[in-house]
C-alpha atoms as a PDB file:
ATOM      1  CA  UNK A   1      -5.927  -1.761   9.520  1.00  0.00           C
ATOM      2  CA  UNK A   2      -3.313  -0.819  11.580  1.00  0.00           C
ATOM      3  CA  UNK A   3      -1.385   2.994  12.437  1.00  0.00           C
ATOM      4  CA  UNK A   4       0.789   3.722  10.075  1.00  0.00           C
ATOM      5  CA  UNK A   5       4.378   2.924  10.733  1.00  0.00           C
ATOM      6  CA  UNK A   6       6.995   6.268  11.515  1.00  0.00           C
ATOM      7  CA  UNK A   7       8.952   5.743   8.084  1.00  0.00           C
ATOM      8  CA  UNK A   8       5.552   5.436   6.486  1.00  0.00           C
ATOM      9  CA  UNK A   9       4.084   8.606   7.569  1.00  0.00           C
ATOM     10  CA  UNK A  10       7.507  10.395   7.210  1.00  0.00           C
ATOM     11  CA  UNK A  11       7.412   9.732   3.852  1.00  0.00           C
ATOM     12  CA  UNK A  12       4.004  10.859   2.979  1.00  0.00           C
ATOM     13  CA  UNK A  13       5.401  13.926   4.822  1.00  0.00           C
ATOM     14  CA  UNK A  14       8.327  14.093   2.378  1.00  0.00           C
ATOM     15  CA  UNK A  15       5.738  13.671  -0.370  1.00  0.00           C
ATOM     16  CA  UNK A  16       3.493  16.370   0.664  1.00  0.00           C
ATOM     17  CA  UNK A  17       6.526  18.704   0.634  1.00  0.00           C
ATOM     18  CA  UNK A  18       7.468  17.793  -3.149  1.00  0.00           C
ATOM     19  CA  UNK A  19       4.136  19.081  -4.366  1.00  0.00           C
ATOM     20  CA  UNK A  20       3.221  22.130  -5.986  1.00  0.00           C
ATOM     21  CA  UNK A  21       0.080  22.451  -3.394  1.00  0.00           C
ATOM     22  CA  UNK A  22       2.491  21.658  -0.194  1.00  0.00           C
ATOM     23  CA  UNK A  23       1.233  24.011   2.030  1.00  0.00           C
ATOM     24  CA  UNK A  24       4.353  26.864   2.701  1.00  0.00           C
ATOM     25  CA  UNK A  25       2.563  28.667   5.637  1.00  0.00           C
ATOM     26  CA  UNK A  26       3.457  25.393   7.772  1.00  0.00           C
ATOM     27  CA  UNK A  27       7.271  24.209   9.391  1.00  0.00           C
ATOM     28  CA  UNK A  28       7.705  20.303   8.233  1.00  0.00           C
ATOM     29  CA  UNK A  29       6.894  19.439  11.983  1.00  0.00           C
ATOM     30  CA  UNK A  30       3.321  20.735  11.848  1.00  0.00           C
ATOM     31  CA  UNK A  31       3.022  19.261   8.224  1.00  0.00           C
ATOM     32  CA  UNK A  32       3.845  15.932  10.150  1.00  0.00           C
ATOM     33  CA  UNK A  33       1.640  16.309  12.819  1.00  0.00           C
ATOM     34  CA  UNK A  34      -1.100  16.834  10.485  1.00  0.00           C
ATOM     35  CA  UNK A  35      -0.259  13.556   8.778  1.00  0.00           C
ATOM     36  CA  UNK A  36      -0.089  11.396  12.394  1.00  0.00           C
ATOM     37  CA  UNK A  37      -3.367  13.422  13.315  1.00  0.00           C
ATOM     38  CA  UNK A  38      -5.160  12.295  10.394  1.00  0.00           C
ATOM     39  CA  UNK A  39      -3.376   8.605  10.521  1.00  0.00           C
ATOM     40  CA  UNK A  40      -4.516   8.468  14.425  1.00  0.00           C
ATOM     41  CA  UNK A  41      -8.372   9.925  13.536  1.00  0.00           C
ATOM     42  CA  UNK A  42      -8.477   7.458  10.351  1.00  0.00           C
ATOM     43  CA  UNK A  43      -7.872   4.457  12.891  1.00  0.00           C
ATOM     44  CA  UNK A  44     -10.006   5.753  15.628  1.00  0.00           C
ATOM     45  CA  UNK A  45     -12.771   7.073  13.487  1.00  0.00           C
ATOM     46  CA  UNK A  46     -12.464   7.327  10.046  1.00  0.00           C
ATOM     47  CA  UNK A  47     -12.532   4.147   8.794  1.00  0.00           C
ATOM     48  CA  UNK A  48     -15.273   2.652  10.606  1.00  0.00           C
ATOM     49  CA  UNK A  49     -17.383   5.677   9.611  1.00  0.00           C
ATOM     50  CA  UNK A  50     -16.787   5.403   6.086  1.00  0.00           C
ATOM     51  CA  UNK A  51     -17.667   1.594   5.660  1.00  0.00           C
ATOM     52  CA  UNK A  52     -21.221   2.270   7.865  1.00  0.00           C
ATOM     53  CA  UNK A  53     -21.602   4.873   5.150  1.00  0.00           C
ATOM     54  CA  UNK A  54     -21.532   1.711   2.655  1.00  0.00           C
ATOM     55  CA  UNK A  55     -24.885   0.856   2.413  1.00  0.00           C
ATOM     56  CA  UNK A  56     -25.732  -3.017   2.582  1.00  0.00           C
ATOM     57  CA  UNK A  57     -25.497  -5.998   0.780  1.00  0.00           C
ATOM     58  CA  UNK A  58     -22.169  -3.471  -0.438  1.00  0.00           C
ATOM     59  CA  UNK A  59     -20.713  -3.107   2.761  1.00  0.00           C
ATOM     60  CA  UNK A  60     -20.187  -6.699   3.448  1.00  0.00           C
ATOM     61  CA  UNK A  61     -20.025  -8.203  -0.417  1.00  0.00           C
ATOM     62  CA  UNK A  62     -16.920  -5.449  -1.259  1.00  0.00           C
ATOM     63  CA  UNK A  63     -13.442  -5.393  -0.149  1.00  0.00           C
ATOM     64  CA  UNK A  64     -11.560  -3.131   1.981  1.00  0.00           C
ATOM     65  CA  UNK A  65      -9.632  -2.094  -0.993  1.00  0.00           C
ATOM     66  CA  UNK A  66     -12.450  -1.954  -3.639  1.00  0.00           C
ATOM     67  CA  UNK A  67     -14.166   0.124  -0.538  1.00  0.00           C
ATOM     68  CA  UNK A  68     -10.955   2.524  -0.186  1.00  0.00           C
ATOM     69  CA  UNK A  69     -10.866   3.181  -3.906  1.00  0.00           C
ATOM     70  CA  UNK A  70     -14.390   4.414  -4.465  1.00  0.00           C
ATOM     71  CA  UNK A  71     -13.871   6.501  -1.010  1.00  0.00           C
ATOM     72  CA  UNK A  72     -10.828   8.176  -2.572  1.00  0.00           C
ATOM     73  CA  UNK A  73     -12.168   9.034  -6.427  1.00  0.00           C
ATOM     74  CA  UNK A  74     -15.309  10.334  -4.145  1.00  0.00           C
ATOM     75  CA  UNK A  75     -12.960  12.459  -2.121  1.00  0.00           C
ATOM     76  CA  UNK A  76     -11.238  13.893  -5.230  1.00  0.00           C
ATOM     77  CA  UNK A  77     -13.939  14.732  -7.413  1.00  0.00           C
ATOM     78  CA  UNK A  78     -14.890  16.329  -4.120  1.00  0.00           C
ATOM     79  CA  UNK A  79     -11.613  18.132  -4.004  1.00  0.00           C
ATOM     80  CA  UNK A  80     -11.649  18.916  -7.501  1.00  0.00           C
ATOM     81  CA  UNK A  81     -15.177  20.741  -7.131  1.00  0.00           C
ATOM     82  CA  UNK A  82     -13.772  23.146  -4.622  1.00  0.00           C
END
């Protein structure tokens, strides 16, 4: 994977801000630094940590998408928990 282009993280920006949970204790620049912060980590860190956390054969038989998609409903029954 790569960093995410500027437009691309812009618009997950805008995205955030059309939400009902958008965060109003934050200016839109610190809302975008969050989202290049957690771009940056993702590439640096985060992904390789979350396929090691794949155990084996899974880790090399699935995809990087199938991989992503379990990581995410994981995440948000995580979330949803809270």
């Amino acid at each position: 994977m790569a960093v995410l282009a500027s437009i691309v993280r812009g618009d997950i920006t805008a995205e955030q801000q059309r939400v009902s949970t958008c965060p109003g204790t934050i200016t839109k620049a610190q809302l975008r630094a969050s989202v290049d912060a957690l771009d940056d980590w993702w590439e640096t860190t985060g992904a390789a940590l979350a396929n090691a956390a794949f155990p084996q054969p899974q880790r090399s038989s699935l995809t990087t998408l199938q991989k992503y998609e379990i990581f995410m409903r994981v995440l948000k029954k995580k979330v949803e928990g809270l």
